[in-house]
PDB file of N, CA and C in Angstrom:
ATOM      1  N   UNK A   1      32.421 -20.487  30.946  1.00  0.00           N
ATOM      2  CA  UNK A   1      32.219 -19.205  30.300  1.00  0.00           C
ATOM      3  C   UNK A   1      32.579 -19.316  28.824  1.00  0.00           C
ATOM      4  N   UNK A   2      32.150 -18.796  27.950  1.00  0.00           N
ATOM      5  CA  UNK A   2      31.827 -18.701  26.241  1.00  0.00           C
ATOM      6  C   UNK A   2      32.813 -17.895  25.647  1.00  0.00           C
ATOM      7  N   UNK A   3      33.364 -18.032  25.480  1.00  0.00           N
ATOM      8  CA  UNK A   3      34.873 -16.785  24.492  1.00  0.00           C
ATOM      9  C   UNK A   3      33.878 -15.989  24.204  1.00  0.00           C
ATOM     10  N   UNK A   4      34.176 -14.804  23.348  1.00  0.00           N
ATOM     11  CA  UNK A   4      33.764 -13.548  22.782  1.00  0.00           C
ATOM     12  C   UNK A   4      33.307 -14.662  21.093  1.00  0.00           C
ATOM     13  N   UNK A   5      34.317 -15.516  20.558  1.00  0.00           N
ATOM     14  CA  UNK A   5      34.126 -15.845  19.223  1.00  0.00           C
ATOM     15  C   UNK A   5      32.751 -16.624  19.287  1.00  0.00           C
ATOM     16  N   UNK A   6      32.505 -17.307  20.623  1.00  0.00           N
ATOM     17  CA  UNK A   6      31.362 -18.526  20.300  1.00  0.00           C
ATOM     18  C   UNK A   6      30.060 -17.546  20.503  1.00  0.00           C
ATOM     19  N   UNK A   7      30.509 -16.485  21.743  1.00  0.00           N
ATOM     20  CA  UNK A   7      28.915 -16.238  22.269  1.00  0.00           C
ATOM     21  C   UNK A   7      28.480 -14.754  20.811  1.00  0.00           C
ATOM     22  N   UNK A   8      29.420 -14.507  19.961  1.00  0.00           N
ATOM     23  CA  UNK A   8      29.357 -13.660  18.712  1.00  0.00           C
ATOM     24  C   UNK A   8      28.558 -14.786  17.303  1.00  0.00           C
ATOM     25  N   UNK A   9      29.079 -16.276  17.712  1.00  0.00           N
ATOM     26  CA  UNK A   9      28.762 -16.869  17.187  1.00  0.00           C
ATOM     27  C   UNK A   9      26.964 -17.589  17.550  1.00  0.00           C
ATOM     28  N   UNK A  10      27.008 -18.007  18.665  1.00  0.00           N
ATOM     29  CA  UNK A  10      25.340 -17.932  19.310  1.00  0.00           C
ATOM     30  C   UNK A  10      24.497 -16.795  19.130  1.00  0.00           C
ATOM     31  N   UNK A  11      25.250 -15.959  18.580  1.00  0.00           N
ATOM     32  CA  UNK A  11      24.204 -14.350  18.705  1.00  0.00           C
ATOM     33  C   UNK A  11      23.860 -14.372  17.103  1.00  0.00           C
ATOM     34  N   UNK A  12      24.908 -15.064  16.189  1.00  0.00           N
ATOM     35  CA  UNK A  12      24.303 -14.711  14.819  1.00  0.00           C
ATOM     36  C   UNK A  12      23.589 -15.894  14.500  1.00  0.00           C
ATOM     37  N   UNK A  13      23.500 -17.074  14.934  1.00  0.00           N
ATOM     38  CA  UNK A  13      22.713 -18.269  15.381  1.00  0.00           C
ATOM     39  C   UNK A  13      21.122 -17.918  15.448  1.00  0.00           C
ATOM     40  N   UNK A  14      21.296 -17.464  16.648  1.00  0.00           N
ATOM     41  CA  UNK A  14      19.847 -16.386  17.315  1.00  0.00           C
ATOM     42  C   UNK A  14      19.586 -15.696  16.195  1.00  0.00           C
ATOM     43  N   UNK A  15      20.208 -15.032  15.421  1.00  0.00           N
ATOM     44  CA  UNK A  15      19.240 -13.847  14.688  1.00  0.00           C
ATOM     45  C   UNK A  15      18.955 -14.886  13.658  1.00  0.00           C
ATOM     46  N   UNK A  16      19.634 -15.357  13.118  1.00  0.00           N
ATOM     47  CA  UNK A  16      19.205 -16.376  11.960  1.00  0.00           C
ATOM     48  C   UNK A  16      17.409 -17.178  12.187  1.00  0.00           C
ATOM     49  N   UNK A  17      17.763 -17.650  13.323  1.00  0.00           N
ATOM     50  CA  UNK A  17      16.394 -18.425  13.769  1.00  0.00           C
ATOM     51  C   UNK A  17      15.404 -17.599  13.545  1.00  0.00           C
ATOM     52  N   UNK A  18      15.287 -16.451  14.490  1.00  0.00           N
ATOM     53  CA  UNK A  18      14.343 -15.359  14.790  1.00  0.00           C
ATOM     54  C   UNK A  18      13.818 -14.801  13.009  1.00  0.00           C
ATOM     55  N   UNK A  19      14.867 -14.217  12.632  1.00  0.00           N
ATOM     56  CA  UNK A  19      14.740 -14.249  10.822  1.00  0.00           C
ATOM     57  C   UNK A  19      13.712 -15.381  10.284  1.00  0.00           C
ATOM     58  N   UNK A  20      14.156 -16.469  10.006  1.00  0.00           N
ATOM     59  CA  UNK A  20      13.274 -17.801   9.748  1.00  0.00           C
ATOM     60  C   UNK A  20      11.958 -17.614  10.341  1.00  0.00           C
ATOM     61  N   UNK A  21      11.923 -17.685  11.758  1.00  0.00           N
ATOM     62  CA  UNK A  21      10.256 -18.176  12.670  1.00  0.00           C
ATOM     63  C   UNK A  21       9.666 -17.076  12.736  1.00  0.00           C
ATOM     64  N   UNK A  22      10.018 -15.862  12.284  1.00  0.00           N
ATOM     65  CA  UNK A  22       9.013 -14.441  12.279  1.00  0.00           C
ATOM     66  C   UNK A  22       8.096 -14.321  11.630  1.00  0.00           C
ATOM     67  N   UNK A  23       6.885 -14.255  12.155  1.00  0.00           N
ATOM     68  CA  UNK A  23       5.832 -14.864  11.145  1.00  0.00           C
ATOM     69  C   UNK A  23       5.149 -13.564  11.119  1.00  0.00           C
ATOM     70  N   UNK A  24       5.951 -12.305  11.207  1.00  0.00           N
ATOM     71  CA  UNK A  24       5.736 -10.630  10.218  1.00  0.00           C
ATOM     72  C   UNK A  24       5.918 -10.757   8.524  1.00  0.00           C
ATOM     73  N   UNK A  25       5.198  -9.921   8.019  1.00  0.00           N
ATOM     74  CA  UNK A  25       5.758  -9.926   6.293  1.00  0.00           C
ATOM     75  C   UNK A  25       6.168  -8.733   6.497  1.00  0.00           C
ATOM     76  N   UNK A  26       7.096  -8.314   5.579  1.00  0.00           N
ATOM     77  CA  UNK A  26       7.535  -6.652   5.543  1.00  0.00           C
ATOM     78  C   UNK A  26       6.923  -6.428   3.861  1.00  0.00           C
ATOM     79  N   UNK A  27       6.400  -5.348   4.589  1.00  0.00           N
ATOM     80  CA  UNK A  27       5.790  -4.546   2.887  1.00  0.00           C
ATOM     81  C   UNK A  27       6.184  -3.147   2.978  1.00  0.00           C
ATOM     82  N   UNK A  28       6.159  -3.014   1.615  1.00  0.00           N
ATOM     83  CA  UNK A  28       6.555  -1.604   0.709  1.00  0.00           C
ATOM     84  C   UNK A  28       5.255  -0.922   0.152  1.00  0.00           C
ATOM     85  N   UNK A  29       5.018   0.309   1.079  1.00  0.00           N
ATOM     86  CA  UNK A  29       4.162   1.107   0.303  1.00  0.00           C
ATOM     87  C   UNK A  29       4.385   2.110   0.315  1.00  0.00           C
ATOM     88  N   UNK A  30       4.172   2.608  -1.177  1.00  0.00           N
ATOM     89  CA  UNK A  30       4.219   4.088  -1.416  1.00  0.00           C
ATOM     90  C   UNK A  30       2.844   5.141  -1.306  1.00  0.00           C
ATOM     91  N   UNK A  31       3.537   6.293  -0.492  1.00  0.00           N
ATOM     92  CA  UNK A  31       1.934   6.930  -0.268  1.00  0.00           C
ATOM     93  C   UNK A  31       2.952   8.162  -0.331  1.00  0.00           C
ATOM     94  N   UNK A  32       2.037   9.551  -0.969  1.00  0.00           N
ATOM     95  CA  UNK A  32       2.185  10.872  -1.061  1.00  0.00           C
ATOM     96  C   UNK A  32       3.024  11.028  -0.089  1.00  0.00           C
ATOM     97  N   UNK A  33       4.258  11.976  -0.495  1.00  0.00           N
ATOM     98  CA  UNK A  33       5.196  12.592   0.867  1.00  0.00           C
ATOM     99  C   UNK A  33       4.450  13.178   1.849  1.00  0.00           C
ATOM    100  N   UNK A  34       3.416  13.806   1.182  1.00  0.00           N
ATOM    101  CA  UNK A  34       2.596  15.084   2.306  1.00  0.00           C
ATOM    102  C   UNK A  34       1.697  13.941   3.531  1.00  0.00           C
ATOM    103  N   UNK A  35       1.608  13.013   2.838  1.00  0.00           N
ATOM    104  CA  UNK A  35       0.635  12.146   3.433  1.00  0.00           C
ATOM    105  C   UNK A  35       1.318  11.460   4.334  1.00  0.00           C
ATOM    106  N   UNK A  36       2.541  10.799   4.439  1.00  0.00           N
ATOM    107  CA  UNK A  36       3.573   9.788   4.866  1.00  0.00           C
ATOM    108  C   UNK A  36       3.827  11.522   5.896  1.00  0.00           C
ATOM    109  N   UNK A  37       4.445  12.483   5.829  1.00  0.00           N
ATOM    110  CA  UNK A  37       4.729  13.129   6.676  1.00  0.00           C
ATOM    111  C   UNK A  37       3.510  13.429   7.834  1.00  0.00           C
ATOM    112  N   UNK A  38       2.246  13.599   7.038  1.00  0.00           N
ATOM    113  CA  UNK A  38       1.177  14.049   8.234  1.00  0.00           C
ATOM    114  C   UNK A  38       0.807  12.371   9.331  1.00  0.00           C
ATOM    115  N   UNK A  39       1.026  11.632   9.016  1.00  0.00           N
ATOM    116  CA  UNK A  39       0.607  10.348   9.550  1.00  0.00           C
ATOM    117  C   UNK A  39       1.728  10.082  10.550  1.00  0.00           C
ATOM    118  N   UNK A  40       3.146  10.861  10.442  1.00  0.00           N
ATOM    119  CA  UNK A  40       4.511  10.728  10.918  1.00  0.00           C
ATOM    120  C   UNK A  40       4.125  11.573  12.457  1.00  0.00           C
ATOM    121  N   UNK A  41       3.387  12.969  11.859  1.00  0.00           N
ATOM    122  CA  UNK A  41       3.004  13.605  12.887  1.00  0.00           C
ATOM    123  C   UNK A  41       2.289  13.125  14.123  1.00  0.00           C
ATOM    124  N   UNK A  42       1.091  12.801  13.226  1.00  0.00           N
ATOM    125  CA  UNK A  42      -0.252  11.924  13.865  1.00  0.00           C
ATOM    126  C   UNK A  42       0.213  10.860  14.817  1.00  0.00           C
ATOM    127  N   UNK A  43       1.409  10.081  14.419  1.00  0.00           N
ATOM    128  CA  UNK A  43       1.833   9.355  15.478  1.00  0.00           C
ATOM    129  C   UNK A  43       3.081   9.526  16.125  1.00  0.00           C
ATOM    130  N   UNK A  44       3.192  10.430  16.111  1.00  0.00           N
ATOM    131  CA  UNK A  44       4.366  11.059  17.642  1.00  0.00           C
ATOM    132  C   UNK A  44       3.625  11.898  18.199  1.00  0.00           C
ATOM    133  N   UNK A  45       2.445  12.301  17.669  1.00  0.00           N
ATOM    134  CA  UNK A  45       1.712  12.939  18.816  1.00  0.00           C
ATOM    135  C   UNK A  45       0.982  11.946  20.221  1.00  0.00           C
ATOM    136  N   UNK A  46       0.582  10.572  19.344  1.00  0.00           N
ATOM    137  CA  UNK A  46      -0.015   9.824  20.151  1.00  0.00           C
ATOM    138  C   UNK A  46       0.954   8.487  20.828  1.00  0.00           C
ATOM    139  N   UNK A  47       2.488   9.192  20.020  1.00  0.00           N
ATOM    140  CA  UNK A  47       3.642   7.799  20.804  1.00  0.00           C
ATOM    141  C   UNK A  47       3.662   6.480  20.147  1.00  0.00           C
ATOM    142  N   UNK A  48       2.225   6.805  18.658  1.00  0.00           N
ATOM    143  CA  UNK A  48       2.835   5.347  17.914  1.00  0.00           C
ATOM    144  C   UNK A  48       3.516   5.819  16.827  1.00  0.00           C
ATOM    145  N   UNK A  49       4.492   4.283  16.147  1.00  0.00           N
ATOM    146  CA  UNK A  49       4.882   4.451  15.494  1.00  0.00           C
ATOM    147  C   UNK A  49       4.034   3.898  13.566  1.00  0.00           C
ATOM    148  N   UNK A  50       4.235   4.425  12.576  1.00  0.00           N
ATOM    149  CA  UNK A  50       3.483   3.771  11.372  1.00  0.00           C
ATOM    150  C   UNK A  50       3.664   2.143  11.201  1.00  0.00           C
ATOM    151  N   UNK A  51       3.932   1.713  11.781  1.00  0.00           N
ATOM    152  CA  UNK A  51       3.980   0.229  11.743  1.00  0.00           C
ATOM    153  C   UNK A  51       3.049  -0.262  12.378  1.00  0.00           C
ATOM    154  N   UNK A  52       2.854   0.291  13.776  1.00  0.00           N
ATOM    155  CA  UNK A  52       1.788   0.142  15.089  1.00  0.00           C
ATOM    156  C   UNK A  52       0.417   0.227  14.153  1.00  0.00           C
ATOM    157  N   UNK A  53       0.311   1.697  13.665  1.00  0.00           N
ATOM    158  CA  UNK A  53      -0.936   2.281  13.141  1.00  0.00           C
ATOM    159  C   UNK A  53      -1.212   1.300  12.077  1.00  0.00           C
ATOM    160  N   UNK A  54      -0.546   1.336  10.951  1.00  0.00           N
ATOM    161  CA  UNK A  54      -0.899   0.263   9.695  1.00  0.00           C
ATOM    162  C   UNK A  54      -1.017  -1.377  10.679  1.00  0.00           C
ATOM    163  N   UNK A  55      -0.844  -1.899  11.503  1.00  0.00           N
ATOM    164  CA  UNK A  55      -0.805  -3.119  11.674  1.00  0.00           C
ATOM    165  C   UNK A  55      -2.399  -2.997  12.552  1.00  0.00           C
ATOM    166  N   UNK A  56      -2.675  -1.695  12.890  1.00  0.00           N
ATOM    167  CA  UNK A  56      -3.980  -1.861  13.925  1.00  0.00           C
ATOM    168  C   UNK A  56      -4.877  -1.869  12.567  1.00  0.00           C
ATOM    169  N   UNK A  57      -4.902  -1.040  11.758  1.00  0.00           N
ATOM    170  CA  UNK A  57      -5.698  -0.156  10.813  1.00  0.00           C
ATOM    171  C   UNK A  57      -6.253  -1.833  10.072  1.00  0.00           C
ATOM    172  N   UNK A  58      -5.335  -2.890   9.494  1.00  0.00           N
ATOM    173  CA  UNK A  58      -5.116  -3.998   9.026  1.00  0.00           C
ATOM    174  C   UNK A  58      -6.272  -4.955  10.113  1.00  0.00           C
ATOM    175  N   UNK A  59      -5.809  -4.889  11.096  1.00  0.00           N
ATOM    176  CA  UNK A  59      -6.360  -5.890  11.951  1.00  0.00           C
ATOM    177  C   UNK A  59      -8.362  -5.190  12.046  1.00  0.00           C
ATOM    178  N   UNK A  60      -8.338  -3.639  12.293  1.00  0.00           N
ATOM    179  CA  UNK A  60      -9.719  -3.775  12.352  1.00  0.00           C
ATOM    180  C   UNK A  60     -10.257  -4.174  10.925  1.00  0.00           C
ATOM    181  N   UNK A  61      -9.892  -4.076   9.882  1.00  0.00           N
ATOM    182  CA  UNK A  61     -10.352  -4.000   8.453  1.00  0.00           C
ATOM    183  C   UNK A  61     -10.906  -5.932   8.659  1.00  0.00           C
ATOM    184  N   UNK A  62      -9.962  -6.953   8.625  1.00  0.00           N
ATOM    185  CA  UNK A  62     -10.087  -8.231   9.030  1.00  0.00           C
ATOM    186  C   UNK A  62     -10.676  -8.280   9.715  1.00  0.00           C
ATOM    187  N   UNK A  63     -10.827  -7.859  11.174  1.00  0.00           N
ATOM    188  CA  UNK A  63     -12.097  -8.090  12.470  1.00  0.00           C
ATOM    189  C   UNK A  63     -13.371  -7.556  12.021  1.00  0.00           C
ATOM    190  N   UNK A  64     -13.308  -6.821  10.888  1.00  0.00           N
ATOM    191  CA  UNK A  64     -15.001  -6.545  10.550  1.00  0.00           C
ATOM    192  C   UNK A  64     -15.940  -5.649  11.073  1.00  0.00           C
ATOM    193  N   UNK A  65     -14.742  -3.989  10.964  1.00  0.00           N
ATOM    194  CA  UNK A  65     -14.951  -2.853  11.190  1.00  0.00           C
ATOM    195  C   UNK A  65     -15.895  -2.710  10.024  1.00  0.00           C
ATOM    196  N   UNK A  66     -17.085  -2.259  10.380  1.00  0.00           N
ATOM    197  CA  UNK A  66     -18.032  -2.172   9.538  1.00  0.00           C
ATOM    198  C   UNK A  66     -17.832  -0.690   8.330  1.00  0.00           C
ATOM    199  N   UNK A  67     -17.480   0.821   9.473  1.00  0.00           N
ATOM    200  CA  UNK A  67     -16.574   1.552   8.667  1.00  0.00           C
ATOM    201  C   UNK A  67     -15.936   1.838   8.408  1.00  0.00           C
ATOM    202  N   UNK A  68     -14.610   0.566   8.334  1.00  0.00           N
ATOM    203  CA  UNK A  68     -13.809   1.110   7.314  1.00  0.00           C
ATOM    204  C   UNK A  68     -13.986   0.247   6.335  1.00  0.00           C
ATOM    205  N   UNK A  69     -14.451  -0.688   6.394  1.00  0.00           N
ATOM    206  CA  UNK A  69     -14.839  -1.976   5.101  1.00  0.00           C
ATOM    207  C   UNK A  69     -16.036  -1.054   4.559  1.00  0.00           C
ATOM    208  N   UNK A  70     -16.721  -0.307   4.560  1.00  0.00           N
ATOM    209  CA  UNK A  70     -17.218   0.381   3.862  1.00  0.00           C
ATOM    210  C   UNK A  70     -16.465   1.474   3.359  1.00  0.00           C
ATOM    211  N   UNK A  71     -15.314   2.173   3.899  1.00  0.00           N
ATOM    212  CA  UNK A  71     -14.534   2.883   3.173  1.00  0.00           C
ATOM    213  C   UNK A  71     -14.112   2.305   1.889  1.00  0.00           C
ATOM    214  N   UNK A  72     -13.690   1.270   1.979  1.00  0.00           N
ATOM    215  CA  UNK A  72     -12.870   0.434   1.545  1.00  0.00           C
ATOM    216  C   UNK A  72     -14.011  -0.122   0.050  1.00  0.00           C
ATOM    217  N   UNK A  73     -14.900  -0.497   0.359  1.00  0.00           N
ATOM    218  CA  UNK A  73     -16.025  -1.045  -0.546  1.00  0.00           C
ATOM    219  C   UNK A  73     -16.066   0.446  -1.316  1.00  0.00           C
ATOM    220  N   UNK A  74     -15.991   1.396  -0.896  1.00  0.00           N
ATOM    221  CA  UNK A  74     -16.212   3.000  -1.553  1.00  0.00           C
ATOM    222  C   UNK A  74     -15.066   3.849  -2.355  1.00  0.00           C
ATOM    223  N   UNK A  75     -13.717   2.381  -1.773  1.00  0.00           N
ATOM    224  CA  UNK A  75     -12.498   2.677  -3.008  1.00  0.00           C
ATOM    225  C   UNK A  75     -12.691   2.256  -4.119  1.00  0.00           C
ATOM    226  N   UNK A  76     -13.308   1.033  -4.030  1.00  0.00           N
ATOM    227  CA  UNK A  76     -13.326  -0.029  -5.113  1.00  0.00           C
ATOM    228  C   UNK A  76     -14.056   0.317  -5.891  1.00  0.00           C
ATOM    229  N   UNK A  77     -15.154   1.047  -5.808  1.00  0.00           N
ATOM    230  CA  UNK A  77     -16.282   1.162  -6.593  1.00  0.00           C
ATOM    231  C   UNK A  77     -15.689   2.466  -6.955  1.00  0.00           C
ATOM    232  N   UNK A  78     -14.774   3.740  -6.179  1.00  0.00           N
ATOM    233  CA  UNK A  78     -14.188   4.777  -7.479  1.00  0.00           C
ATOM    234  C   UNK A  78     -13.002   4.169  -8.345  1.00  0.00           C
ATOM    235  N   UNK A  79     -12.568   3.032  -7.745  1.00  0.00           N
ATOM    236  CA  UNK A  79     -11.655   2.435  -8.663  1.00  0.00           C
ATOM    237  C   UNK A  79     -12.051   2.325 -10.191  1.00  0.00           C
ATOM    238  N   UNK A  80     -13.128   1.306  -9.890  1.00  0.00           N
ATOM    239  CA  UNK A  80     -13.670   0.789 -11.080  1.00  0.00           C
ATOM    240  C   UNK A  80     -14.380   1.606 -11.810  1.00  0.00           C
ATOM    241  N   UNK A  81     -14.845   3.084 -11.293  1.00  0.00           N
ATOM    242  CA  UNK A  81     -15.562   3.998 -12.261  1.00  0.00           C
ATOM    243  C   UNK A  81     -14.539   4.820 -12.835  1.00  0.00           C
ATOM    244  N   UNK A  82     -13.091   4.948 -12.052  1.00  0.00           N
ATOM    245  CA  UNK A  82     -12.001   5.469 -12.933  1.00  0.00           C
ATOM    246  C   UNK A  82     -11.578   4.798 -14.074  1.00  0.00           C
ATOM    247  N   UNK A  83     -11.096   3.521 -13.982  1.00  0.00           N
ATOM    248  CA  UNK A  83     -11.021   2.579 -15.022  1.00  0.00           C
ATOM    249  C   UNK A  83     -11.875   3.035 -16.177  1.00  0.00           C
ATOM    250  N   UNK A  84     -13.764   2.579 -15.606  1.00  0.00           N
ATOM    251  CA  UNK A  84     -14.335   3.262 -16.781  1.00  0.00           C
ATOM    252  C   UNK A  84     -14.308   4.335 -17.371  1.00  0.00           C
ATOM    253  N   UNK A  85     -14.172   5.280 -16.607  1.00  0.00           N
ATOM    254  CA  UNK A  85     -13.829   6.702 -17.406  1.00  0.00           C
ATOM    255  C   UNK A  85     -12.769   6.874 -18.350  1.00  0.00           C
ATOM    256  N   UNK A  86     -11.262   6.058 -18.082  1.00  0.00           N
ATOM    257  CA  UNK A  86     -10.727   5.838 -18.617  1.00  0.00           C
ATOM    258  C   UNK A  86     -10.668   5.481 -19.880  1.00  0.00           C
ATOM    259  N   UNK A  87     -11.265   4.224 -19.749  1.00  0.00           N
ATOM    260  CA  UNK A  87     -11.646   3.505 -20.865  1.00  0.00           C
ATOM    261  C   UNK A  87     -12.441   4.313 -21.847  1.00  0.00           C
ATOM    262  N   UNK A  88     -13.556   5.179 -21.147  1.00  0.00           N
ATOM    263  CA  UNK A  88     -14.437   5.947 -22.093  1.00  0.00           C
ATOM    264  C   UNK A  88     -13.725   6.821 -22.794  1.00  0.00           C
ATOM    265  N   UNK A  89     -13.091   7.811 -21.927  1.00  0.00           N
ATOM    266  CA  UNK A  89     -12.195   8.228 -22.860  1.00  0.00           C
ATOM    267  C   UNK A  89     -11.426   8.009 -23.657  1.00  0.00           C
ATOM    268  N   UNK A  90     -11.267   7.221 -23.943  1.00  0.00           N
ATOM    269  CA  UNK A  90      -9.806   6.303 -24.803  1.00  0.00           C
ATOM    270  C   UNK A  90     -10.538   6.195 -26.138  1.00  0.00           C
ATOM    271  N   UNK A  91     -11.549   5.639 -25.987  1.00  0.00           N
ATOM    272  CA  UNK A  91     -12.769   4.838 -26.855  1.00  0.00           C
ATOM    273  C   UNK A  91     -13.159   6.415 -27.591  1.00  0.00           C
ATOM    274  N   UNK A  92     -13.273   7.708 -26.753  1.00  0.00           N
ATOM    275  CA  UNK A  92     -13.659   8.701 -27.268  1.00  0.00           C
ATOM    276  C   UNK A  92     -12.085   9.309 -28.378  1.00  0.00           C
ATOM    277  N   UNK A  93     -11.632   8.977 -27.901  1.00  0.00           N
ATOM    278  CA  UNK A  93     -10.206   9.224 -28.407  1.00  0.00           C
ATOM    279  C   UNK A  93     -10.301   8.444 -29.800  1.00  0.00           C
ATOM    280  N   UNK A  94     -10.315   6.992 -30.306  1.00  0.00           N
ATOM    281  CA  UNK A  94     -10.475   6.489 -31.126  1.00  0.00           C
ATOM    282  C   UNK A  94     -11.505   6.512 -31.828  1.00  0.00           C
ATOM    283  N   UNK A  95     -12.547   6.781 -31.670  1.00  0.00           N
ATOM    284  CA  UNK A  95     -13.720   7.643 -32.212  1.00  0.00           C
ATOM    285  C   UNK A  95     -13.630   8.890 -32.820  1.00  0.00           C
ATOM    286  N   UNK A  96     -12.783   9.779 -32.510  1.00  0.00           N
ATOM    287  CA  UNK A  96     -12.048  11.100 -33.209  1.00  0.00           C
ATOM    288  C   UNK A  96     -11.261  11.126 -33.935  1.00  0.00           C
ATOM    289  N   UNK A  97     -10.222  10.108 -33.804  1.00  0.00           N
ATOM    290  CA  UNK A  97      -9.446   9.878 -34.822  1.00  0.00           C
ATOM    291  C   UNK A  97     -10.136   8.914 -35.768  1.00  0.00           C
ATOM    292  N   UNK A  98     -10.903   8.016 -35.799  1.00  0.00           N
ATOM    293  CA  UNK A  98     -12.063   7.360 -37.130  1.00  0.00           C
ATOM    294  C   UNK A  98     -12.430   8.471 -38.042  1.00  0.00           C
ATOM    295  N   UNK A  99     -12.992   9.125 -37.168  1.00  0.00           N
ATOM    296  CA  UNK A  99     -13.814  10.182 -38.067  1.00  0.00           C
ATOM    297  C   UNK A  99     -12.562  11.332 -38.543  1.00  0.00           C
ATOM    298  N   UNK A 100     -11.478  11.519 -38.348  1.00  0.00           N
ATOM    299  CA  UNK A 100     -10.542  12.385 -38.973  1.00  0.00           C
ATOM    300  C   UNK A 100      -9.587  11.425 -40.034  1.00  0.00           C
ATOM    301  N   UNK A 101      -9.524  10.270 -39.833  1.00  0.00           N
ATOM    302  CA  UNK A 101      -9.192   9.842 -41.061  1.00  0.00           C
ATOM    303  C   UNK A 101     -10.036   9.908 -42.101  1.00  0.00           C
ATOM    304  N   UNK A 102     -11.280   9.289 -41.669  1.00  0.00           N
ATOM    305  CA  UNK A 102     -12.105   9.374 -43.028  1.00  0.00           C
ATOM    306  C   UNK A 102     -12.548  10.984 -43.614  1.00  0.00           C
ATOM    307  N   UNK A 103     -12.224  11.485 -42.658  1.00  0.00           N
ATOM    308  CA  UNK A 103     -12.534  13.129 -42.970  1.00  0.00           C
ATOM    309  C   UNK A 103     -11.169  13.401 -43.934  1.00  0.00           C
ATOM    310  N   UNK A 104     -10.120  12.458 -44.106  1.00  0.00           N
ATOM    311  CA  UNK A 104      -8.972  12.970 -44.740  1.00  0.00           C
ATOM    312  C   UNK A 104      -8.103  13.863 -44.003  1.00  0.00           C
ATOM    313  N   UNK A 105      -8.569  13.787 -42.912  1.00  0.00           N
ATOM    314  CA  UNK A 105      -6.785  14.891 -41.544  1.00  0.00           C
ATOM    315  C   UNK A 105      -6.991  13.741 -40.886  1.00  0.00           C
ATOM    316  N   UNK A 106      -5.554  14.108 -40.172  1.00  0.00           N
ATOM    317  CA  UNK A 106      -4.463  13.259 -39.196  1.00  0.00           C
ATOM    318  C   UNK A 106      -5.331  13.747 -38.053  1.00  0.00           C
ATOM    319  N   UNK A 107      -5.397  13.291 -36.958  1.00  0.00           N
ATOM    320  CA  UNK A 107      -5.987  13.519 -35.407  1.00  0.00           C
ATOM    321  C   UNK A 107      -4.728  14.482 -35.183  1.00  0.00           C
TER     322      UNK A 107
END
């Protein structure tokens, strides 16, 4: 039989390993409170937890769920038209102030 010190000692052994060979990543994402709370709902209604859901949601996106990889293709493309808008505006921004210097006023 194992004293209390060794089998305390085999147990932090064990977690150490398990730590090392866990071949999970842990990630950090931030999403809207309102949003993180309704998804909290969504899964205690159905008994999962947000880890369950994000790890399924992940796996169909990779298996080649046709809609949500089209969701997904339909972020990217408002991504990149925000950017541009961005940009346009900015560009419109420095365009106003050109013409108010040479007009002699400050923007």
């Amino acid at each position: 039989m194992q004293s209390e010190q060794e089998q305390e000692a085999a147990e932090a052994l064990r977690r150490r390993v398990e730590f090392i060979i866990d071949p999970r990543k842990c990630v950090h994402v931030k999403i809207p409170a309102e949003l993180h709370a309704e998804m909290r709902v969504f899964g205690l209604r159905k008994k999962l937890s947000l880890q369950e859901m994000f790890v399924e949601f992940c796996q169909l996106i990779v298996d080649g769920d046709t809609s949500l990889q089209k969701r997904m293709e339909d972020l990217a493309k408002r991504k990149k038209e925000k950017r541009i808008k961005k940009l346009t505006e900015k560009d419109s921004e420095d365009i106003y102030d050109f013409i108010a210097k040479q007009a002699g006023r400050e923007p």
